[in-house]
Every structure is written in C-alpha cells, then in structure tokens.
C-alpha atoms as a PDB file:
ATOM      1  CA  UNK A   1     117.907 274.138 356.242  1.00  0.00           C
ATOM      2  CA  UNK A   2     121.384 273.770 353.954  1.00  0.00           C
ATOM      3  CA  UNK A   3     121.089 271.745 351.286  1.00  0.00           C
ATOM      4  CA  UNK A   4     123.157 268.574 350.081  1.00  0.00           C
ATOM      5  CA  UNK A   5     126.264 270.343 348.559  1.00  0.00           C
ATOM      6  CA  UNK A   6     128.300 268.719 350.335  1.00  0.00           C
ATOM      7  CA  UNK A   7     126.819 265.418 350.151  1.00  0.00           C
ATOM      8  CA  UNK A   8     127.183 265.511 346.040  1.00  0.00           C
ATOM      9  CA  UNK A   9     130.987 266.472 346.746  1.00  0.00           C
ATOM     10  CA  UNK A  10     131.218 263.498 349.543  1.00  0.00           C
ATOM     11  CA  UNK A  11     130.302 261.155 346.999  1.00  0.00           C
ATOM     12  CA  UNK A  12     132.446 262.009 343.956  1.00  0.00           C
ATOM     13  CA  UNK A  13     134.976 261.975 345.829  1.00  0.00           C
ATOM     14  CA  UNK A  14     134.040 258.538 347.294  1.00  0.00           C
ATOM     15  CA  UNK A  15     133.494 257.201 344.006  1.00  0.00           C
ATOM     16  CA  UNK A  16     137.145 258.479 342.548  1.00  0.00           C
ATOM     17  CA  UNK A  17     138.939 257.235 345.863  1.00  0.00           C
ATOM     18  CA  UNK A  18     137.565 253.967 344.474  1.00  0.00           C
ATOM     19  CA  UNK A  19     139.174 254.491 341.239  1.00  0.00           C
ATOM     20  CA  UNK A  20     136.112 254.872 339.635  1.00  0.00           C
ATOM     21  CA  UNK A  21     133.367 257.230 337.675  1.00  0.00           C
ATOM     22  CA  UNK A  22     129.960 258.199 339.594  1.00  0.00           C
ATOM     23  CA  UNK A  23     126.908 256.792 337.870  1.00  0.00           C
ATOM     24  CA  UNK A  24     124.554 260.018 337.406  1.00  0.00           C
ATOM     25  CA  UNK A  25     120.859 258.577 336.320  1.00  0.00           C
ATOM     26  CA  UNK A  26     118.293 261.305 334.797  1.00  0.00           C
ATOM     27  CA  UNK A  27     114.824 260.757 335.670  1.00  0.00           C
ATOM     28  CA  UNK A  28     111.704 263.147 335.173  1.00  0.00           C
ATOM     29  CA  UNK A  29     109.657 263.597 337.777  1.00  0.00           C
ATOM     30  CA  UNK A  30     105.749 262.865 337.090  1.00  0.00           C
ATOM     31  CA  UNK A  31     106.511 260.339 334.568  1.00  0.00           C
ATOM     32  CA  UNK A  32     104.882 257.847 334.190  1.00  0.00           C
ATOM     33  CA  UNK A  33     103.045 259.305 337.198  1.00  0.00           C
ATOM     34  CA  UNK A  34     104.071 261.236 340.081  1.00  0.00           C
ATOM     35  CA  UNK A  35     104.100 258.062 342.637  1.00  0.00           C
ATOM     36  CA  UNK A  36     105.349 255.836 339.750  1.00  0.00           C
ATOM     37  CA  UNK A  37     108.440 258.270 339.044  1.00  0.00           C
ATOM     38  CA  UNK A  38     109.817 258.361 342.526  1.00  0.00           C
ATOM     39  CA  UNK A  39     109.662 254.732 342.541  1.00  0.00           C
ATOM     40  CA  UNK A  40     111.520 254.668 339.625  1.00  0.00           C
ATOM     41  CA  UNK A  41     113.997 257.006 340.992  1.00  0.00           C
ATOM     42  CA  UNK A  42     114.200 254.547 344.029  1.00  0.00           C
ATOM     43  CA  UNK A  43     114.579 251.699 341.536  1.00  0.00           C
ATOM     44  CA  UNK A  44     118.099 253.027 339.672  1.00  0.00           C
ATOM     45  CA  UNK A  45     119.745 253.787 343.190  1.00  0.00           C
ATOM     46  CA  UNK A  46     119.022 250.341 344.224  1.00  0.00           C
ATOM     47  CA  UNK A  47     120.257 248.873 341.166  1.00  0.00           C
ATOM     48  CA  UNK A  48     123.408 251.270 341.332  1.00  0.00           C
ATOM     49  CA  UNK A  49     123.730 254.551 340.795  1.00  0.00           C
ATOM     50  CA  UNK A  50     125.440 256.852 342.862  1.00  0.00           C
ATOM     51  CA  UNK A  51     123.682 260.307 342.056  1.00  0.00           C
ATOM     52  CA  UNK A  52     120.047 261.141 340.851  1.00  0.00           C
ATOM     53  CA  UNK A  53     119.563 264.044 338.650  1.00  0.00           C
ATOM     54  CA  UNK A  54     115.334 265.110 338.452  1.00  0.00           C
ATOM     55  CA  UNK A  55     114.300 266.528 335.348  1.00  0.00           C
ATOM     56  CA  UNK A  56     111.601 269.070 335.732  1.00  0.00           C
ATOM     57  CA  UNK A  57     109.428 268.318 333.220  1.00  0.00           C
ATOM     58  CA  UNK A  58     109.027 271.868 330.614  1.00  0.00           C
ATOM     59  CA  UNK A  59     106.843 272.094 327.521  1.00  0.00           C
ATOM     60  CA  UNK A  60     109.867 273.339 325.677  1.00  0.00           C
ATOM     61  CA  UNK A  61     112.873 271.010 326.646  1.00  0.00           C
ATOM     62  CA  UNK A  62     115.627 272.315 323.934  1.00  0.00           C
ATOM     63  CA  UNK A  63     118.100 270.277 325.292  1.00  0.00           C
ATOM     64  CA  UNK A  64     116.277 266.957 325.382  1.00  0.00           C
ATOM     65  CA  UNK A  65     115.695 264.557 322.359  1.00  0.00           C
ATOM     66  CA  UNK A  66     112.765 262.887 321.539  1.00  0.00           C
ATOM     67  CA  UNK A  67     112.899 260.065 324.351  1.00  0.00           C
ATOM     68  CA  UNK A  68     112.741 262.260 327.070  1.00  0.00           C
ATOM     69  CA  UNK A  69     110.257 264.527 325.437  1.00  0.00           C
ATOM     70  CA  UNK A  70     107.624 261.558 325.143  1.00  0.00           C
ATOM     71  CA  UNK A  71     108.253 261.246 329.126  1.00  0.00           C
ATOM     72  CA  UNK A  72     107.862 265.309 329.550  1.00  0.00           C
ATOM     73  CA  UNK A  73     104.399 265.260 327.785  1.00  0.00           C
ATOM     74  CA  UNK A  74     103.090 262.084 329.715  1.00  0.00           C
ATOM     75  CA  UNK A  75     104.515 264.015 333.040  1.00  0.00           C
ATOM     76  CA  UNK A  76     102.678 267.668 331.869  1.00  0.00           C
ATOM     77  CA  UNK A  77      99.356 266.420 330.723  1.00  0.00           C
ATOM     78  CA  UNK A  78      99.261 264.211 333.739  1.00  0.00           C
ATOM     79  CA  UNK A  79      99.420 268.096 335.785  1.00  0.00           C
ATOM     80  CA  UNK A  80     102.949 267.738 337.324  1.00  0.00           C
ATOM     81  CA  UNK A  81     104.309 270.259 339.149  1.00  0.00           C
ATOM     82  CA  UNK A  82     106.935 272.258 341.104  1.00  0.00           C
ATOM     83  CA  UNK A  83     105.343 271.012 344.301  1.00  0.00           C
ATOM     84  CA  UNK A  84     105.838 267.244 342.970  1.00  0.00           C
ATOM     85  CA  UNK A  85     109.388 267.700 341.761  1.00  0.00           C
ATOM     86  CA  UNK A  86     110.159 269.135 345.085  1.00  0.00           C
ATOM     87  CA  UNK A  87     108.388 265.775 346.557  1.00  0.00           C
ATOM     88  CA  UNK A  88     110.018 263.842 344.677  1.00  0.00           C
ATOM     89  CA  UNK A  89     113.622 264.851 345.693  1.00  0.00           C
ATOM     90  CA  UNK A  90     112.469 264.286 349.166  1.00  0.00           C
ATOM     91  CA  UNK A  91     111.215 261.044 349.195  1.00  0.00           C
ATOM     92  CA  UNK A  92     114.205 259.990 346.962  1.00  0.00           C
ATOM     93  CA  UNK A  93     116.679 261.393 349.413  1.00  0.00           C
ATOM     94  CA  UNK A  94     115.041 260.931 352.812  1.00  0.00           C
ATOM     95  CA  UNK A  95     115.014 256.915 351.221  1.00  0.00           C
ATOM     96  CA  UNK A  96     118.042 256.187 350.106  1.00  0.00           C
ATOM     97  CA  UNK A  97     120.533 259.305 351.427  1.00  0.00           C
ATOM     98  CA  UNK A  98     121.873 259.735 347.733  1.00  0.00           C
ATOM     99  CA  UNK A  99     122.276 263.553 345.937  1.00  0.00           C
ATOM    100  CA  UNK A 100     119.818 264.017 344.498  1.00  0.00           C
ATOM    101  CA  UNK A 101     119.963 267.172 341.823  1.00  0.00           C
ATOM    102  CA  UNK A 102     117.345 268.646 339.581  1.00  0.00           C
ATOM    103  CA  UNK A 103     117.638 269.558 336.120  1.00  0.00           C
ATOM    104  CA  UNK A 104     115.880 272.492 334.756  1.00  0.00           C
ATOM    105  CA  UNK A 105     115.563 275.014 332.162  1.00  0.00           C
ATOM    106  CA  UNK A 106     115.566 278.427 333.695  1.00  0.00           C
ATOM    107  CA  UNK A 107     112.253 279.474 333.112  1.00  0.00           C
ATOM    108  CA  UNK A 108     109.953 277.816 335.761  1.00  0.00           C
ATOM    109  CA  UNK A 109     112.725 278.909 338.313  1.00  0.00           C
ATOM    110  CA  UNK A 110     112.260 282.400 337.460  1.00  0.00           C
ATOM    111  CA  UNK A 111     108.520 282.476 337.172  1.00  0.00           C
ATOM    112  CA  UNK A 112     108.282 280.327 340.753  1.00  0.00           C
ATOM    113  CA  UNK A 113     110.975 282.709 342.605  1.00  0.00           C
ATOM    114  CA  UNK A 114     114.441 282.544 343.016  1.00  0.00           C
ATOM    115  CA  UNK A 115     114.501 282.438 346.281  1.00  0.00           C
ATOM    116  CA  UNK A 116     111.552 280.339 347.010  1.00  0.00           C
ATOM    117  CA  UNK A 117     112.623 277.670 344.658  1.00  0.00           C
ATOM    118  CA  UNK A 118     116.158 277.344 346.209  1.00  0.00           C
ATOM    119  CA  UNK A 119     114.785 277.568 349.899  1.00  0.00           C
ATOM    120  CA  UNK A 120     112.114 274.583 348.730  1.00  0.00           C
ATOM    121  CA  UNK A 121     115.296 272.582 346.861  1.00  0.00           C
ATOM    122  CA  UNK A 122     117.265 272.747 350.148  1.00  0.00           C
ATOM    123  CA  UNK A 123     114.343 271.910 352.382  1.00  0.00           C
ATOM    124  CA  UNK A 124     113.677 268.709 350.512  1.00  0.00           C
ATOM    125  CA  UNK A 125     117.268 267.751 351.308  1.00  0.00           C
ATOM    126  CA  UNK A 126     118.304 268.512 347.439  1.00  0.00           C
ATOM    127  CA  UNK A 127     121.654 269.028 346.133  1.00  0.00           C
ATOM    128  CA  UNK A 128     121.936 271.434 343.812  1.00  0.00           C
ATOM    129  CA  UNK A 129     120.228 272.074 340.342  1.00  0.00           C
ATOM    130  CA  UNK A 130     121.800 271.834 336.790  1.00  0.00           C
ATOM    131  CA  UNK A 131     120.826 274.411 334.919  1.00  0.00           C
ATOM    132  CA  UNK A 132     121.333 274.225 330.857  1.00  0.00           C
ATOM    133  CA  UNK A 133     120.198 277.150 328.996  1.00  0.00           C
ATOM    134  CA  UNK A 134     121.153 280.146 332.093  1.00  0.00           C
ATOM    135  CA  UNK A 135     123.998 281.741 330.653  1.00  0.00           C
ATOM    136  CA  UNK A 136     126.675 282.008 333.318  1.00  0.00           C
ATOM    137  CA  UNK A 137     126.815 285.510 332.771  1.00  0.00           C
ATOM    138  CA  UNK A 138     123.090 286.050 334.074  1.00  0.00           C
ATOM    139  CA  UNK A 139     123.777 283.391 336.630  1.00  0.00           C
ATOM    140  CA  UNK A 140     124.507 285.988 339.697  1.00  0.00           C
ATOM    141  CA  UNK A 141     121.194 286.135 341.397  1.00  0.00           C
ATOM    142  CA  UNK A 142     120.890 282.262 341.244  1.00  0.00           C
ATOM    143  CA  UNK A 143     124.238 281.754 342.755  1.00  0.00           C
ATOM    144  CA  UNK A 144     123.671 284.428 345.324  1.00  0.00           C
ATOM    145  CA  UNK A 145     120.770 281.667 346.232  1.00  0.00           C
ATOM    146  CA  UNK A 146     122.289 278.344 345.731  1.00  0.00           C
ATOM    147  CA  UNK A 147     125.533 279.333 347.928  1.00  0.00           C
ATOM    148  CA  UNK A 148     122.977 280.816 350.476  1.00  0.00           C
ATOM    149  CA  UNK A 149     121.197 277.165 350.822  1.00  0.00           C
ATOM    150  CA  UNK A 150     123.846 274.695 349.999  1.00  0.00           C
ATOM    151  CA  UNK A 151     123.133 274.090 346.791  1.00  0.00           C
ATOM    152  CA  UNK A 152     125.014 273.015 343.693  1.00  0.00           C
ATOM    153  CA  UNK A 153     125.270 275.284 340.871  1.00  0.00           C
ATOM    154  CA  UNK A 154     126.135 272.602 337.533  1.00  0.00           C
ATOM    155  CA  UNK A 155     126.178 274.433 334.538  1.00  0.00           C
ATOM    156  CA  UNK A 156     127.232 272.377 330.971  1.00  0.00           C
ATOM    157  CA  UNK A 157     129.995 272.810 328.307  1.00  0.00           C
ATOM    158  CA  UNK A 158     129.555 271.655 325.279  1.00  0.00           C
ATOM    159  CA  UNK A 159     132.727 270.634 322.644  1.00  0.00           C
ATOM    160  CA  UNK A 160     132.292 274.231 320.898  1.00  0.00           C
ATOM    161  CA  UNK A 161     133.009 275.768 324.545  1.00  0.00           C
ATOM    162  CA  UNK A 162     136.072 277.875 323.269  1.00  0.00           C
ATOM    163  CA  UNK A 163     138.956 277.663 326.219  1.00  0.00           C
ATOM    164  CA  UNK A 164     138.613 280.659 327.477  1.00  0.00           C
ATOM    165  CA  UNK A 165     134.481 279.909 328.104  1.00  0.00           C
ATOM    166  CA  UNK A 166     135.870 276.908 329.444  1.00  0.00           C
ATOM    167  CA  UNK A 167     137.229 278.807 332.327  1.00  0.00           C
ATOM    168  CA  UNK A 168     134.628 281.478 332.933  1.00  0.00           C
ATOM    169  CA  UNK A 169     131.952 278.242 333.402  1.00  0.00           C
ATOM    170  CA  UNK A 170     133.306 276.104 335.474  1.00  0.00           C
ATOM    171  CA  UNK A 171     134.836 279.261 337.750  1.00  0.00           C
ATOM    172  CA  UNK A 172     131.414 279.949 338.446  1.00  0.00           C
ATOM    173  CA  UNK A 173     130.093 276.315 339.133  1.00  0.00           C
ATOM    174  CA  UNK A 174     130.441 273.961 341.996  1.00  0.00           C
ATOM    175  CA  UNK A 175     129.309 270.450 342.319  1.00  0.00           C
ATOM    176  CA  UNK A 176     130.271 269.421 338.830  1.00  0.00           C
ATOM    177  CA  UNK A 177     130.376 270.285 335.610  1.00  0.00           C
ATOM    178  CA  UNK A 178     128.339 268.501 333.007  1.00  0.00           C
ATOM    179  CA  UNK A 179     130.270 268.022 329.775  1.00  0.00           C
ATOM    180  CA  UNK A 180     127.941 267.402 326.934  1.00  0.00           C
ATOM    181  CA  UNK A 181     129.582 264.891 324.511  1.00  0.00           C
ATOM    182  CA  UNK A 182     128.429 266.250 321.509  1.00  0.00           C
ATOM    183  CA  UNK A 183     126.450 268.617 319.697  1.00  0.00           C
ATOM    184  CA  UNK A 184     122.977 268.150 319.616  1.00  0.00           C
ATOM    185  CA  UNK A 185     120.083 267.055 321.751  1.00  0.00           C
ATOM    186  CA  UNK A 186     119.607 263.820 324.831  1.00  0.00           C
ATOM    187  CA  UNK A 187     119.221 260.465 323.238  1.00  0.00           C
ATOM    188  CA  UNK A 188     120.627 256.821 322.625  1.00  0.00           C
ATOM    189  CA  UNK A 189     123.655 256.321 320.472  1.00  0.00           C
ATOM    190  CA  UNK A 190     125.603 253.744 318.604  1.00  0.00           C
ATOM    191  CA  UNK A 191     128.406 255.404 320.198  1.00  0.00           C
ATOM    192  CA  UNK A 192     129.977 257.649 322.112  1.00  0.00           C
ATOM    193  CA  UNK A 193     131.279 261.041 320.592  1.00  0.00           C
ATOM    194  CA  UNK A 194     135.044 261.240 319.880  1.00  0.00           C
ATOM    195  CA  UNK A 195     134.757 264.985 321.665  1.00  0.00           C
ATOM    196  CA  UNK A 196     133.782 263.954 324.642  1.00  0.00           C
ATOM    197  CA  UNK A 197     137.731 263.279 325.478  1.00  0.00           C
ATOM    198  CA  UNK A 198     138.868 266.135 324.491  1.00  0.00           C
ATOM    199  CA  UNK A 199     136.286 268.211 325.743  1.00  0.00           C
ATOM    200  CA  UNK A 200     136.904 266.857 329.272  1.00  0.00           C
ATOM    201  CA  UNK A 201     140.927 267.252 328.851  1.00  0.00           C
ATOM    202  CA  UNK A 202     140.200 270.848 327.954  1.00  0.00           C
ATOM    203  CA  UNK A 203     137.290 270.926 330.928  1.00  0.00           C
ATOM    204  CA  UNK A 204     140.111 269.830 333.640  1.00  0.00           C
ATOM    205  CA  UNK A 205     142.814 272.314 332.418  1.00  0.00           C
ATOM    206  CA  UNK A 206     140.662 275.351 333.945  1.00  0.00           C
ATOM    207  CA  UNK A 207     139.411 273.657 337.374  1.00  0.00           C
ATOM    208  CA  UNK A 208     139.577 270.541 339.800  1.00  0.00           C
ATOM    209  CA  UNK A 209     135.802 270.462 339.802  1.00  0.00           C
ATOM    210  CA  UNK A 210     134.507 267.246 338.960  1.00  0.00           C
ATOM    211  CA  UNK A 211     133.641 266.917 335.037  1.00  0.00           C
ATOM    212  CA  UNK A 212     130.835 264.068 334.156  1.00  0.00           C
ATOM    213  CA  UNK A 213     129.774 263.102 331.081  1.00  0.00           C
ATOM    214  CA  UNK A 214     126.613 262.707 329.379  1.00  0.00           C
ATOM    215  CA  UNK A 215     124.605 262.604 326.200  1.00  0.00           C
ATOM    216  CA  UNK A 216     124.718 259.389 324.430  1.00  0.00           C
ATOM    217  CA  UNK A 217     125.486 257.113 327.232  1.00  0.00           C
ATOM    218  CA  UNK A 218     123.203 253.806 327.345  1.00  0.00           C
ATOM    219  CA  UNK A 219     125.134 250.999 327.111  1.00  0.00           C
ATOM    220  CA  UNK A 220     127.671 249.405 329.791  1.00  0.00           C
ATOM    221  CA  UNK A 221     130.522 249.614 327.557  1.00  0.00           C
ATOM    222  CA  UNK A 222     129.996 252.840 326.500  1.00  0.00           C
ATOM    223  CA  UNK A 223     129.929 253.545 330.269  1.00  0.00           C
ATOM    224  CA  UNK A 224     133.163 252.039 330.476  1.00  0.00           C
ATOM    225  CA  UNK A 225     134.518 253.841 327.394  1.00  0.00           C
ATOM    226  CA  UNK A 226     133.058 257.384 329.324  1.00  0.00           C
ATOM    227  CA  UNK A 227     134.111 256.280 333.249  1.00  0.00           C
ATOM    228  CA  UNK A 228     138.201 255.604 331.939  1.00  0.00           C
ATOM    229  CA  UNK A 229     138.286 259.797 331.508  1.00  0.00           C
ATOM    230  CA  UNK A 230     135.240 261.333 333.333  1.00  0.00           C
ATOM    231  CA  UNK A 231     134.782 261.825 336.657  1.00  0.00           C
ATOM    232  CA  UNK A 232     130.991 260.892 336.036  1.00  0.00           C
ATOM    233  CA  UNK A 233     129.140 259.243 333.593  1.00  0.00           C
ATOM    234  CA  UNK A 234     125.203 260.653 333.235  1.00  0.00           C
ATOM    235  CA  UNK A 235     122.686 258.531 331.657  1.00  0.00           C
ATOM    236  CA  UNK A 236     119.250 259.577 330.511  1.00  0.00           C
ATOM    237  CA  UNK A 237     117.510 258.299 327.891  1.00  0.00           C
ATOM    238  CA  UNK A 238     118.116 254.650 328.078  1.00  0.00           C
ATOM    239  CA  UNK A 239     116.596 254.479 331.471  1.00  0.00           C
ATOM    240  CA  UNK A 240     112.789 256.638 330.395  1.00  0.00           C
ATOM    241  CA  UNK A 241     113.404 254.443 327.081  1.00  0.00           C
ATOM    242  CA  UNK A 242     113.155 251.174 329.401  1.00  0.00           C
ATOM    243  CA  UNK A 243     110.185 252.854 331.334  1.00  0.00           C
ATOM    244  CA  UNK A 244     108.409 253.755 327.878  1.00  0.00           C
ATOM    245  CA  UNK A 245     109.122 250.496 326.677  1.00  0.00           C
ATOM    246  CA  UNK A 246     107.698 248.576 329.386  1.00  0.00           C
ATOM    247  CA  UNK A 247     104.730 246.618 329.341  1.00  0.00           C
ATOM    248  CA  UNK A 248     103.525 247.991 332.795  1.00  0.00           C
ATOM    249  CA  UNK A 249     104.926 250.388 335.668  1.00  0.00           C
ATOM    250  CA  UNK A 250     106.032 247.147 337.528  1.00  0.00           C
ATOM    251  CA  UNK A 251     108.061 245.943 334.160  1.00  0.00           C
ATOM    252  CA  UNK A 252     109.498 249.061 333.672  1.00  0.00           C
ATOM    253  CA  UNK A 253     110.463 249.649 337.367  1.00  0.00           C
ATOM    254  CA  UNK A 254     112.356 246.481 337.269  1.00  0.00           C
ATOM    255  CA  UNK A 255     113.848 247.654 333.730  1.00  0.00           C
ATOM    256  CA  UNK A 256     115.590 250.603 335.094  1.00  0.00           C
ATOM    257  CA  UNK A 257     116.662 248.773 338.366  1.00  0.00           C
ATOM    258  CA  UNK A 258     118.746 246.098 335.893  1.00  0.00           C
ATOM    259  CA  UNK A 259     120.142 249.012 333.745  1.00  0.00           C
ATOM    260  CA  UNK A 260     121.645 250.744 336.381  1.00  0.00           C
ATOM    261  CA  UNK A 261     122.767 247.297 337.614  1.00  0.00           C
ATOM    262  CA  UNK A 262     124.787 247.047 334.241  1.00  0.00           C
ATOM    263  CA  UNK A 263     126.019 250.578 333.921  1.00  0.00           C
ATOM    264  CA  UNK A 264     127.223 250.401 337.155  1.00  0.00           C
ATOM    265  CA  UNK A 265     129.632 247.795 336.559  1.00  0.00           C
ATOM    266  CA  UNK A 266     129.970 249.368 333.371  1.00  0.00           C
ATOM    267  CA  UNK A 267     131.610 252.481 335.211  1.00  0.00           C
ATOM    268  CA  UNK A 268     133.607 249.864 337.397  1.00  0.00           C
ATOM    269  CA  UNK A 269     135.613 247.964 334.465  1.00  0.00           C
ATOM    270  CA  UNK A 270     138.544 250.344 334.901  1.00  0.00           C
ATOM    271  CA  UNK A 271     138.642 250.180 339.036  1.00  0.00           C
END
C-alpha cells in the first residue's frame, strides 16, 4: 500500500489556493494515554487543523522543550510504543482523511527497521515522517524507503542553515520543509522570532516546496503574524500545554478542540 504523499501535497496546495497557511498541530502519541491521544488528535482536526504531525514519544527528545517532554514521559512510562504510534495514525486518518505525519528522532527508526517502519507508516495510511536530527547526508537509505511507499521525507532548517545547506536540504525533501523559527528547543513564546522571515525568504530561494513554520507558535495572532509568509504554521506545545493543564481527559480534549478553533482563524486573517 502507497502512502499519503500525495494527500499532504493535495492539501497545501488546497490551503494556499485559498490564500491561506495550513494549520500543522503536533501531538504525541500515548499521551495522556494511548486511547486518550488519538482522541485528542481527532479533537484538533475537528476544531481546525488541516495536517496532524505524531510525535513518537523518545526518552531523549533534543529538539523538544520542557512541555512536550512532560507529555513524552507520561506517554513512555505509560509503555507506548511503535505499534501504538502506528495505531494511532490509522485511526486518525481512516477518521477524518487528513495527513497525518509522524515526527521522530532517528533512532527508534533504525533500531525497528527501515524498511519495516516505512512499510507499517504507509499501511496505516501515513504521510510521511519528519525527521529532525538525520543529517541529510545519511538520509539515502531512508529516502530509498519513503519514495518506495509514498511517503514524505520533511527534514528542518534552522536560521543558522547557511544558503548553500539551504539548498542541499530541501533538494532532498518532499512534502515540506519545516523551518524552525529560532534557535533553541519546542515551547510557548511571547513572540515569534524575527528569523523566522528571513529564514523562510532564504528557504523559498532554493525550492517551490512548501516551507511551514514552527517553534513558538501558540497564540492566534502569532499564527497570523507566521501564516502572512509561511506556507504552514506548526503548533506544538500550546496544544499538550492545554492537555497538561486540564482538569480531566474530557477538559483537555475540549481544550485542544477550541485552540485549533482559534489558530485556525488565526492562519485565516490574511485570506
């Protein structure tokens, strides 16, 4: 079975035809429970967003801020799993027919099997993976893969991505690419980074591929401020912030239904 590569493309390109920015919502699965996090993941499409991104959950999340962290522990002791992020694409997908990506550092793909873990992505209907710390240079063998099933291959930039990295990246990429606003780790901010602009400018100047934005995004104007020069805006923290702070599961289902509610007319202010 192919997975949803083209599905992710379909849909930014729906979403720019509508002179607008894709909402991208970050979720991990097995958080607060395995059943709890794909009804979660159920809850942000129906308030809004256009694209789901998965986190894996790993015991060593470099990229990822305290926030998300908190969610990654609660997801590992509670003895989540390939198998359950695998589920958890395809219940997301097969219920609401949105891409549905996963995010993951590159060492439970190795250890599970190349192959095997893009054959299981594409078989659950997923669209592609986003993979932060594999250095396009060692990327071959995943690529070889991804193409093979119909998968999306997002690697990130980051604002000290000299031009000619730039190039080499998002050459090698398809789906999008994920620009990382700033330096520094996933979390809520008071604002969005001045590089993010810039970065994106310099992102588009090498490919047409699709360049979304994310780290720091959590309010509906900064949404706005993100969707009126990205293709994408990716938010991650502010929704497992609104699960964490929750009362109960139902509370913080609701939560992240009305946040992706207001970031998605947050990304529609300049259509």
């Amino acid at each position: 079975m192919s997975g949803n590569l083209r599905l992710l493309d379909d849909t930014l390109a729906a979403t720019k035809a509508e002179g607008r920015a894709a909402l991208i919502a970050y979720l991990p699965a097995g958080f607060p429970t395995v059943d709890g996090g794909i009804e979660a993941v159920k809850a942000v499409i129906d308030g809004g967003a256009d694209i789901v991104e998965i986190g894996l959950p790993h015991s060593d999340p470099v990229l990822d801020g305290p926030v998300i962290q908190t969610a990654d522990d609660i997801a590992l002791r509670g003895g989540v799993k390939i198998a359950d992020v695998l589920r958890t694409v395809r219940e997301a997908y097969e219920a609401t027919d949105r891409p549905i990506l996963v995010m993951t550092y590159w060492n439970p793909v190795d250890r599970y099997g190349v192959e095997r873990f893009t054959a299981e992505l594409a078989e659950a209907g997923g669209a592609g993976c986003i993979l932060p710390d594999l250095p396009v240079q060692e990327s071959a063998l995943w690529q070889e893969h991804a193409a093979k099933h119909g998968l999306a291959t997002v690697f990130v930039v980051a604002p000290s991505s000299k031009d000619e990295r730039l190039a080499r990246i998002t050459e090698a990429g398809t789906g999008f690419v994920y620009a990382a606003s700033l330096m520094g780790v996933t979390g809520t901010r008071a604002s969005v980074s001045s590089q993010a602009e810039d970065l994106v400018r310099r992102t588009r100047a090498t490919t047409s591929t699709p360049v979304c934005v994310g780290l720091g995004v959590s309010t509906p104007d900064q949404a706005a401020e993100v969707a009126a020069f990205a293709d994408g805006v990716i938010v991650g923290s502010a929704f497992v912030k609104r699960m964490l702070d929750a009362p109960d599961h139902a509370a913080g289902v609701e939560g992240v239904r009305a946040l992706a509610a207001e970031l998605a007319k947050g990304v529609r202010a300049h259509a």
